[in-house]
C-alpha atoms as a PDB file:
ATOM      1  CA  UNK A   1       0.000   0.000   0.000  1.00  0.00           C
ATOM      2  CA  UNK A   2       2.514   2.946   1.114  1.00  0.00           C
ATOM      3  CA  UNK A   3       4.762   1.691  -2.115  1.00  0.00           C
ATOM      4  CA  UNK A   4       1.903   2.706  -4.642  1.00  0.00           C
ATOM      5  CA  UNK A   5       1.174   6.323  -2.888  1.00  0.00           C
ATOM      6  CA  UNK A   6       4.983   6.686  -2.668  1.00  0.00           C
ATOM      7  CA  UNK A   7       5.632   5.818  -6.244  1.00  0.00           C
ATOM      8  CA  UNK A   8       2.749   8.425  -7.403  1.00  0.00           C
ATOM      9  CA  UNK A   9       4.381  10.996  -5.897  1.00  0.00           C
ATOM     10  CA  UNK A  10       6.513  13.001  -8.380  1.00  0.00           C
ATOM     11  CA  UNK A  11      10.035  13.636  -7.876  1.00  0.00           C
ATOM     12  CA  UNK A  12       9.918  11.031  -5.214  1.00  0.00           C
ATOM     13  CA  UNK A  13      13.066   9.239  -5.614  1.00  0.00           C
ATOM     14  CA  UNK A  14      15.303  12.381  -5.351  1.00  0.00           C
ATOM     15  CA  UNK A  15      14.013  12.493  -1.738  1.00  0.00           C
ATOM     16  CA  UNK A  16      16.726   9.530  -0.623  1.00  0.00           C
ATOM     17  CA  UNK A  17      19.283  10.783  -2.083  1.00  0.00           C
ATOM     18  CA  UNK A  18      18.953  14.397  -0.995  1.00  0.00           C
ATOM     19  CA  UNK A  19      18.202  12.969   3.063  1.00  0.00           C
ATOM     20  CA  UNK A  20      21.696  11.090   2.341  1.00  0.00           C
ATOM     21  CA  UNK A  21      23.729  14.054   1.443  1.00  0.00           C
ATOM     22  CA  UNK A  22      22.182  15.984   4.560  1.00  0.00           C
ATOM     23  CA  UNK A  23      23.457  12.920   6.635  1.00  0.00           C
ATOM     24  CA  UNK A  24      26.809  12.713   5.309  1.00  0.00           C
ATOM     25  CA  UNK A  25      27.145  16.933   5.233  1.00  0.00           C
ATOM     26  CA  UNK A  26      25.925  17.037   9.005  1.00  0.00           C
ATOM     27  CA  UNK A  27      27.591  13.805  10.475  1.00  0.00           C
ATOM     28  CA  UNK A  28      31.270  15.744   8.527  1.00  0.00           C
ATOM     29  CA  UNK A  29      30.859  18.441  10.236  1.00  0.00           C
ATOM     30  CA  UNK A  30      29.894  17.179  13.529  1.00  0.00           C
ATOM     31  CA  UNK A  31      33.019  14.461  13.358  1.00  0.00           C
ATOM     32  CA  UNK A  32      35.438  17.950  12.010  1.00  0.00           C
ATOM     33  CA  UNK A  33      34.138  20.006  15.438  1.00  0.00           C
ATOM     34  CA  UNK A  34      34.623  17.089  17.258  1.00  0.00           C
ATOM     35  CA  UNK A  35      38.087  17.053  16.407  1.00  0.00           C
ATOM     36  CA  UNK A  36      38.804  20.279  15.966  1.00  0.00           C
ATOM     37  CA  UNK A  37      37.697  21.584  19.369  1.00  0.00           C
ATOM     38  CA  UNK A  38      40.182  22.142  22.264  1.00  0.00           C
ATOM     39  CA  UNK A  39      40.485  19.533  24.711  1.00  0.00           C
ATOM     40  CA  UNK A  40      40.003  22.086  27.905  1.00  0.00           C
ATOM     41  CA  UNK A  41      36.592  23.322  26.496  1.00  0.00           C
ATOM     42  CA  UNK A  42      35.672  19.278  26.453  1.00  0.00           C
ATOM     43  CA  UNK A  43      36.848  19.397  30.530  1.00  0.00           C
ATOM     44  CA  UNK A  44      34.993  22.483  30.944  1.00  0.00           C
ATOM     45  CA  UNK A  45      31.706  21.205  29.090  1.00  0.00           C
ATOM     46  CA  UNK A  46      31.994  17.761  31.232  1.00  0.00           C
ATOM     47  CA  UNK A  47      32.116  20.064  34.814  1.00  0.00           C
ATOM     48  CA  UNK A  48      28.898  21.892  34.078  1.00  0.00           C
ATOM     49  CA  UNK A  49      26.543  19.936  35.661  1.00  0.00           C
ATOM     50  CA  UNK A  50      28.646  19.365  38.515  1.00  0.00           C
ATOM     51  CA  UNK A  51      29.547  22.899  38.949  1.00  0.00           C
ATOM     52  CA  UNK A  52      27.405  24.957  41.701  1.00  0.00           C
ATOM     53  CA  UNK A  53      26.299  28.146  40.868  1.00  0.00           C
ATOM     54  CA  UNK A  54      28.426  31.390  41.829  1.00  0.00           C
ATOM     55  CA  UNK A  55      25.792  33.574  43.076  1.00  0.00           C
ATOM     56  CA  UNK A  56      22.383  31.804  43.404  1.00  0.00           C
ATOM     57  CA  UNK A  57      19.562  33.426  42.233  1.00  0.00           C
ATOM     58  CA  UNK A  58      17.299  35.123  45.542  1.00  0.00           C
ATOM     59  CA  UNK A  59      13.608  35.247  45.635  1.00  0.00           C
ATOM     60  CA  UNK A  60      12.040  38.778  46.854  1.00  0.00           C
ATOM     61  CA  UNK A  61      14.951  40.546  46.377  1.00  0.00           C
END
């Protein structure tokens, strides 16, 4: 059933391809930022949820 509505559709089988360029194109750049970003900023990021705030935020004031 979903093959026939999906084969009526025009242009349909560009669809694929262009959702496997937008893969490759995002997963690139996520692996180049990966590598590419310094190794403190990584220690930094892994602290924040550990890290207690400075100067907590007061009610009524």
């Amino acid at each position: 059933m979903f093959k026939d509505v999906l084969a009526s559709i025009a242009g349909i089988d560009v669809v694929p391809i262009v959702l496997l360029c937008l893969f490759v194109v995002f997963f690139s750049l996520m692996i180049a930022y990966v590598l590419k970003i310094d190794k403190n900023a990584i220690k930094r990021y892994a602290e924040l949820p550990f890290e207690k705030p400075v100067s907590p935020l007061k009610r009524g004031e």
